[in-house]
C-alpha atoms as a PDB file:
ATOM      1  CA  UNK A   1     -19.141  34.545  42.918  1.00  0.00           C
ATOM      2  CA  UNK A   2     -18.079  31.451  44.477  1.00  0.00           C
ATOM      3  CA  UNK A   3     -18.957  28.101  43.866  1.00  0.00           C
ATOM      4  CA  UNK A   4     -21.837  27.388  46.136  1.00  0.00           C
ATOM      5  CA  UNK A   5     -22.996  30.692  45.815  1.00  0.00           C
ATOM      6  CA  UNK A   6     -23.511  30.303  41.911  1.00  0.00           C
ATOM      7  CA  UNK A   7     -25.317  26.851  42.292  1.00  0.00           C
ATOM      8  CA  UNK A   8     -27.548  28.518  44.921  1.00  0.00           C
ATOM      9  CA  UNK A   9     -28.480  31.235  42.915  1.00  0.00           C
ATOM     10  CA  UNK A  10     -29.268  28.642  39.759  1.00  0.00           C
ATOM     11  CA  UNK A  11     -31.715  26.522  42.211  1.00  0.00           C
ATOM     12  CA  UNK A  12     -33.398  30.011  43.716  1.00  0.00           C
ATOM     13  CA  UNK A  13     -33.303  31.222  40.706  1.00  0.00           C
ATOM     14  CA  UNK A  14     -35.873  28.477  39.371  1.00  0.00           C
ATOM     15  CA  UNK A  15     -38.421  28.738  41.944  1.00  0.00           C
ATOM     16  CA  UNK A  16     -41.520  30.019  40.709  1.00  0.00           C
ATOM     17  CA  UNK A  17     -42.477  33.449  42.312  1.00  0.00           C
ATOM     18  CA  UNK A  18     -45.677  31.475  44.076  1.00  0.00           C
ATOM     19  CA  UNK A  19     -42.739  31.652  47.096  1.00  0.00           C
ATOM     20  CA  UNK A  20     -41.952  35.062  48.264  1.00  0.00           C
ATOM     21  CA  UNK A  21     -38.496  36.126  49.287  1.00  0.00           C
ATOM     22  CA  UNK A  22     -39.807  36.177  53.176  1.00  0.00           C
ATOM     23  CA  UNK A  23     -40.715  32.609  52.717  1.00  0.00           C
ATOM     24  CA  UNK A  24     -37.717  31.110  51.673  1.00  0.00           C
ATOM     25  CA  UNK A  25     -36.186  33.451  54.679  1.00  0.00           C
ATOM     26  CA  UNK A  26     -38.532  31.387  57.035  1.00  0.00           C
ATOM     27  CA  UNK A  27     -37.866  27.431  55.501  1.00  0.00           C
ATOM     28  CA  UNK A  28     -34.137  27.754  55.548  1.00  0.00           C
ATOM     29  CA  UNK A  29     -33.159  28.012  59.075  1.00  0.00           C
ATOM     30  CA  UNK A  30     -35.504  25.251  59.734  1.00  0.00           C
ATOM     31  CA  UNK A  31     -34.243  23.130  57.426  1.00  0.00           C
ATOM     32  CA  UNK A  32     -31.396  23.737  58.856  1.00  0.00           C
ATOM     33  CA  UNK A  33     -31.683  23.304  62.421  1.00  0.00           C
ATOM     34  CA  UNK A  34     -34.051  20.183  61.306  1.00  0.00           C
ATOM     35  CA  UNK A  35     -30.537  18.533  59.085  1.00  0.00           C
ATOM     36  CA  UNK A  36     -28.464  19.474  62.082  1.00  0.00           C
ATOM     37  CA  UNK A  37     -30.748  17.726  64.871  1.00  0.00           C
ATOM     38  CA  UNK A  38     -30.682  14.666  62.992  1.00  0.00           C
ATOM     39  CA  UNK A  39     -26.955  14.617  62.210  1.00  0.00           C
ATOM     40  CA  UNK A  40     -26.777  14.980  66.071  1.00  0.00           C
ATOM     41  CA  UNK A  41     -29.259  12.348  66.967  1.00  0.00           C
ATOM     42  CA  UNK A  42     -27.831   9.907  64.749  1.00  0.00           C
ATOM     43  CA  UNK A  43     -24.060  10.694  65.886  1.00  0.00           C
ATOM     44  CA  UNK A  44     -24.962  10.277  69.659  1.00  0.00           C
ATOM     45  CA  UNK A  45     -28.233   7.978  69.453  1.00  0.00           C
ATOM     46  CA  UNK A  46     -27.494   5.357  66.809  1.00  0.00           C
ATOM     47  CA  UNK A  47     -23.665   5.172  66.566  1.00  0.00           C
ATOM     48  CA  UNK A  48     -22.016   1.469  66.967  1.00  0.00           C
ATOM     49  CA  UNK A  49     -20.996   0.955  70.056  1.00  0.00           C
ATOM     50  CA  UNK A  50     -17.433   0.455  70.441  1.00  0.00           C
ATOM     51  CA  UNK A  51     -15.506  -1.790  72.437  1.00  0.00           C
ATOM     52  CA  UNK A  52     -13.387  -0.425  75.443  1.00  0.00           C
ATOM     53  CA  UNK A  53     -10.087  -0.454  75.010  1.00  0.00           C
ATOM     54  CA  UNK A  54      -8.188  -3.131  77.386  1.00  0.00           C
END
């Protein structure tokens, strides 16, 4: 078991069974599309502007 894989499992692991298995199956491709829109929005959006080279 790799390293991420065994931290994953500890923090699943501790959820309460009030969340089904389908639900976590639903929350974590939106979280991650949601972390990698932002990443993107701040990288293109709200990045210093550099100066041109002369």
């Amino acid at each position: 078991m790799s390293f991420t894989t065994y931290y994953m499992h500890l923090i699943f692991a501790n959820i309460p069974s009030l969340f089904s298995s389908d639900l976590i199956l639903y929350i974590l491709p939106v979280l991650t599309v949601s972390i990698l829109f932002f990443s993107f929005k701040i990288m293109f959006y709200k990045a210093p502007k550099l100066r041109g080279a002369k």
